[in-house]
Protein backbone atom coordinates (compact mmCIF):
# COMPACT_ATOMS: atom_id res chain seq x y z
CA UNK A 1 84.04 10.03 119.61
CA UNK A 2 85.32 13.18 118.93
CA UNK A 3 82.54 15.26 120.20
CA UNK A 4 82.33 13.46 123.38
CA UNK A 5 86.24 13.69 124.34
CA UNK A 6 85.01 17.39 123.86
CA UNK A 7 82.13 17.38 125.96
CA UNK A 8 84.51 15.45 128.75
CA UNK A 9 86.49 18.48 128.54
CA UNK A 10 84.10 21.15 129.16
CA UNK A 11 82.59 19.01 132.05
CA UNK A 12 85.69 18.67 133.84
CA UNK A 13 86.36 22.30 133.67
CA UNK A 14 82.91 23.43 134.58
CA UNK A 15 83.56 20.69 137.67
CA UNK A 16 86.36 22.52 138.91
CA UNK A 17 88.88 20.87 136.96
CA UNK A 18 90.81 23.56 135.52
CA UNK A 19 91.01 24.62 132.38
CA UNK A 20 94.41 25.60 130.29
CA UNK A 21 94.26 27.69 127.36
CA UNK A 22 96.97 28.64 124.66
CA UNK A 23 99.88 29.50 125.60
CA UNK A 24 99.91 28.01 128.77
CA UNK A 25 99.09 24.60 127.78
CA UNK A 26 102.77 25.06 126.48
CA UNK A 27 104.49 26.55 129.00
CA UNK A 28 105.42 24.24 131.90
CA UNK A 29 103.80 25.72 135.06
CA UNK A 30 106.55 27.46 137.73
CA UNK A 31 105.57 24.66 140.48
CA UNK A 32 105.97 21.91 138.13
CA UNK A 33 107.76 18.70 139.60
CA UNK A 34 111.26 18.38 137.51
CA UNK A 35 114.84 16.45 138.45
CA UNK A 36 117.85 18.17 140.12
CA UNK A 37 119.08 19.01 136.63
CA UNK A 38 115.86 20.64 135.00
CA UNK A 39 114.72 22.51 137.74
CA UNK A 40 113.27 26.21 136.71
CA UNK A 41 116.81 27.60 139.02
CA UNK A 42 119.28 25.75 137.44
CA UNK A 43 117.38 26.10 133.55
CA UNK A 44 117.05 30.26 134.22
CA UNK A 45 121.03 30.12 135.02
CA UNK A 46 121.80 28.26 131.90
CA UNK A 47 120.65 31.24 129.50
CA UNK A 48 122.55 33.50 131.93
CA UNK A 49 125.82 31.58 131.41
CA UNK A 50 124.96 31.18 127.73
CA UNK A 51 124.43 34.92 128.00
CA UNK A 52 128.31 35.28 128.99
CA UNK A 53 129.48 33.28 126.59
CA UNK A 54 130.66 30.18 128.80
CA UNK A 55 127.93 28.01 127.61
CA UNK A 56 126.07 26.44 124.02
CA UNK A 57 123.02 27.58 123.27
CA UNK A 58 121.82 23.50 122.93
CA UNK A 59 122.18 22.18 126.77
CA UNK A 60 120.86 18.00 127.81
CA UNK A 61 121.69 16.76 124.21
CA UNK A 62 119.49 19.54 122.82
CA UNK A 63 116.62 18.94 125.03
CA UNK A 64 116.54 22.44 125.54
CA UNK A 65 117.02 25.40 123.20
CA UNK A 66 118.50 28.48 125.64
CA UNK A 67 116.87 31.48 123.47
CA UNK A 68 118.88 34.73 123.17
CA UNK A 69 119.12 37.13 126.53
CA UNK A 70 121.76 40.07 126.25
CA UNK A 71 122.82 40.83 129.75
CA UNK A 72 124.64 44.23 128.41
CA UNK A 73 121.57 46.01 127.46
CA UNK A 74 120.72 48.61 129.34
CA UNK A 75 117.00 50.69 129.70
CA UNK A 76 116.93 54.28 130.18
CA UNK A 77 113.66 56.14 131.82
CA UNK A 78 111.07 57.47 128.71
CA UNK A 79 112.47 55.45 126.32
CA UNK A 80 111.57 51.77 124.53
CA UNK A 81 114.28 49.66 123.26
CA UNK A 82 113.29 46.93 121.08
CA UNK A 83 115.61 43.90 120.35
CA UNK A 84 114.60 41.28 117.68
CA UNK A 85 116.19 37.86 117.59
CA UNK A 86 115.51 35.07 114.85
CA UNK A 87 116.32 31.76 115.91
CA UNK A 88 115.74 28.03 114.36
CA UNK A 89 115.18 25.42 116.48
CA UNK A 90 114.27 21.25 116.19
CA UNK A 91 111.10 20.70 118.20
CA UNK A 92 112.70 20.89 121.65
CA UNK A 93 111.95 23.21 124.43
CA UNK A 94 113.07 26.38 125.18
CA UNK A 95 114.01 28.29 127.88
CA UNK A 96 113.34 31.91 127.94
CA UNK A 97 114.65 35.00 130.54
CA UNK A 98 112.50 38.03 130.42
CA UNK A 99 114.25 39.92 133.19
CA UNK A 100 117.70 38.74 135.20
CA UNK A 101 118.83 40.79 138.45
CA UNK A 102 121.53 39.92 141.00
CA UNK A 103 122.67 41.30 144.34
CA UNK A 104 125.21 40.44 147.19
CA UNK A 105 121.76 40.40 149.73
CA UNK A 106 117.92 38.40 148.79
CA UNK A 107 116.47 41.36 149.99
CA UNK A 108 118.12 43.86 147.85
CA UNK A 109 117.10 41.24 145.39
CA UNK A 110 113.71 40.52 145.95
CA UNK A 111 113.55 44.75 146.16
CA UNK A 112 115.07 45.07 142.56
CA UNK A 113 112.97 42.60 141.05
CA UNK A 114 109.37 44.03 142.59
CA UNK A 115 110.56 47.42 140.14
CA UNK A 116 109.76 45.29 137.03
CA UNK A 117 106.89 44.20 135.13
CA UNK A 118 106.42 41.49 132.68
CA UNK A 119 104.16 40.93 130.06
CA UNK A 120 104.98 37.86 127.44
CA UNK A 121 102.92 37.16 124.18
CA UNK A 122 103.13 33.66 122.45
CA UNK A 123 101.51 34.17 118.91
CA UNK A 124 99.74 36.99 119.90
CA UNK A 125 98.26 35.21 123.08
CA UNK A 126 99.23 36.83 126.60
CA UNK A 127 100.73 34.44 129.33
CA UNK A 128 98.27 34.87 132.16
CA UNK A 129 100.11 36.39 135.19
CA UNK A 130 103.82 36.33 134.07
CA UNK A 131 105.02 37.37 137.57
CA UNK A 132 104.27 33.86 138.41
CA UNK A 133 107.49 32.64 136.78
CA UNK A 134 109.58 34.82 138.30
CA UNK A 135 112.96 32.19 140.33
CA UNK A 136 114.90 33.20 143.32
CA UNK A 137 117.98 31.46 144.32
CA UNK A 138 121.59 31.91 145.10
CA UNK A 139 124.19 30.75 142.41
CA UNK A 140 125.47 28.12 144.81
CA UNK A 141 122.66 27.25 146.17
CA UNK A 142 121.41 24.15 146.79
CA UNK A 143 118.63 24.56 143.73
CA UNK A 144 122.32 24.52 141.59
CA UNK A 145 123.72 21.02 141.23
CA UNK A 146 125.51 22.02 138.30
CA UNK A 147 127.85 24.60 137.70
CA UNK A 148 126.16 26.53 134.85
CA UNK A 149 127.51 29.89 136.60
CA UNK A 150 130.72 31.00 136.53
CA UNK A 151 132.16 30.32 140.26
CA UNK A 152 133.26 33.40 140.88
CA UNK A 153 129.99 35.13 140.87
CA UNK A 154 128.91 31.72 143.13
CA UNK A 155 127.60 34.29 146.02
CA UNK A 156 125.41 36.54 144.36
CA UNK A 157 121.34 36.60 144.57
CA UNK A 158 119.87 35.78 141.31
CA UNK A 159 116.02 36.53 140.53
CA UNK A 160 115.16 35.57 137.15
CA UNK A 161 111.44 35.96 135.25
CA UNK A 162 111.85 32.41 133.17
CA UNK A 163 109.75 30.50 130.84
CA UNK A 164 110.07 26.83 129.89
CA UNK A 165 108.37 26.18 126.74
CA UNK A 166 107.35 22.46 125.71
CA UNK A 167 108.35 21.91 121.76
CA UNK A 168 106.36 23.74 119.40
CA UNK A 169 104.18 22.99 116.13
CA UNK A 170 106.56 22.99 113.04
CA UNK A 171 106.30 26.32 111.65
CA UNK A 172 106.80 29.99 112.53
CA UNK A 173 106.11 31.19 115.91
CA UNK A 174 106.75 34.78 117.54
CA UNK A 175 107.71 35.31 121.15
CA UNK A 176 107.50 39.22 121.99
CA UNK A 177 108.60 39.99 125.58
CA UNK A 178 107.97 43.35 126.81
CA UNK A 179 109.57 44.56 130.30
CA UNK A 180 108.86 47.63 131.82
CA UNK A 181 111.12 49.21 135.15
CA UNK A 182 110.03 51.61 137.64
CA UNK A 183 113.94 53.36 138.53
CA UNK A 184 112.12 55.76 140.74
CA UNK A 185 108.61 57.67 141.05
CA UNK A 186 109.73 60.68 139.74
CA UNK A 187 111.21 59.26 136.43
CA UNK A 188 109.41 57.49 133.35
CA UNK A 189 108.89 53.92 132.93
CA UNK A 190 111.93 52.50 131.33
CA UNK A 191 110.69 49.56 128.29
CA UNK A 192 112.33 47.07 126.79
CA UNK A 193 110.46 44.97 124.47
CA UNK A 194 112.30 41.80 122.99
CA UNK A 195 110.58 39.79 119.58
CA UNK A 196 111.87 36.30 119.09
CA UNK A 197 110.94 34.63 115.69
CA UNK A 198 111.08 31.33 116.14
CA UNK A 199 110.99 28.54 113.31
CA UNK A 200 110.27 25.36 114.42
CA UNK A 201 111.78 23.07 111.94
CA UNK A 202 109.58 19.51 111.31
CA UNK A 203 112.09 17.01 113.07
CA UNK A 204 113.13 16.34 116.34
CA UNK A 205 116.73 17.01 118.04
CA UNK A 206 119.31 15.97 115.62
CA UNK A 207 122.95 15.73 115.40
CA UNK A 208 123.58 19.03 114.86
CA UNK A 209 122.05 20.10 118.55
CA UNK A 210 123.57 17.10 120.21
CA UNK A 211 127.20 18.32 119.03
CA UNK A 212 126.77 21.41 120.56
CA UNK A 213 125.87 20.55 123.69
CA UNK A 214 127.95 20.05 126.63
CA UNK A 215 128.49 16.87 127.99
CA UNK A 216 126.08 16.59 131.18
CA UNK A 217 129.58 15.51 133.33
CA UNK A 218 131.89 18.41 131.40
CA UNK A 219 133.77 19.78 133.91
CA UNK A 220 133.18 23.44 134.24
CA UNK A 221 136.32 26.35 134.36
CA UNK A 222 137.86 26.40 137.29
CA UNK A 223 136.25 28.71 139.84
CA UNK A 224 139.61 30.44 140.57
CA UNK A 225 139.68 31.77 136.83
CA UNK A 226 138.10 34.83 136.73
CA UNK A 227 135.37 35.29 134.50
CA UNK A 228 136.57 37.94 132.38
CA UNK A 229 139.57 35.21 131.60
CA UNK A 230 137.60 32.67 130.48
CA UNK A 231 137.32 31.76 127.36
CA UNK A 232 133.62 32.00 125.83
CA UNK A 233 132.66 28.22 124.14
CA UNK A 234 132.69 27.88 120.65
């Protein structure tokens, strides 16, 4: 039985069907269908806001896992800087940010983000053509229906390169991220390179996640308190 689910496979791919190989059988495609809440826009802005502080790392009741993205760091041309997170999660996705720009204008946006180039690794296995994940949007835009960003930023143009990662085997996992940025054509390449080691622990979401998370109807600050007021969540 085992041999011929096999064989069923290997037909279908060499039948056009297409085939999907480690990692990307775990990371949910960029045009994937999702609801108003899970959509790749509003799930990208949730590790941004996590990023300032105004949100939990556990978001949905711990359906997802927001992994670690410093918005301070900085690259400078000729130089690597390498950032290494550990983080332990339940089996429940993640959402990853490789690169996050913003500007008053899409164009100046869209302009920003074609000077970067992303390469991700998933236990040593390169996603296939990483530019495909990159999200435009506005922050109150209509792919928003919730208020993960802080309202007074609501105008800017956001272009994020995001992954969504589907639970992972129990065990240890490493996620290495490695950005590169082309300031102009006379300097260096500026490289950041960014090693998550995950450990997946054997069990699903738990209390612990659920705690953590925001309510799905919280109300968000008030978008007449700047952000620099507001108090980052516990």
């Amino acid at each position: 039985m085992r041999r011929a689910a096999l064989l069923a496979v290997l037909l279908l791919a060499g039948c056009g069907g297409r085939s999907v190989t480690f990692p990307e059988s775990v990371i949910r495609p960029p045009d994937a269908k999702t609801d108003m809440d899970t959509n790749s826009a509003n799930l990208a802005s949730a590790v941004i806001t996590a990023g300032l502080g105004q949100l939990a790392p556990y978001i949905d009741g711990g359906a997802f896992r927001l992994l670690p993205f410093d918005l301070n760091q900085t690259s400078t041309p000729g130089k690597t800087l390498v950032t290494r997170y550990r983080v332990t999660l339940p089996r429940t996705s993640a959402v990853l940010d490789a690169v996050v720009v913003s500007s008053p204008t899409a164009t100046e946006t869209l302009q920003i983000a074609s000077s970067y180039a992303v390469r991700v690794w998933l236990d040593g296995h390169e996603v296939r053509d990483a530019a495909r994940h990159w999200v435009f949007y506005r922050n109150n835009g209509p792919q928003i229906c919730r208020i993960y960003f802080p309202g007074d930023l609501g105008s800017l143009q956001m272009a994020a390169n995001s992954f969504v990662i589907d639970p992972l085997a129990a065990g240890d996992h490493v996620l290495r991220v490695a950005v590169s940025q082309r300031v102009t054509d006379a300097l260096p390449l500026a490289r950041i390179v960014r090693v998550y080691r995950l450990h997946v622990l054997d069990r699903g979401i738990g209390w612990k996640e659920r705690s953590i998370a925001p309510s799905v109807d919280s109300t968000p600050p008030p978008n007449n308190v700047p952000l620099v007021l507001r108090k980052p969540v516990a």
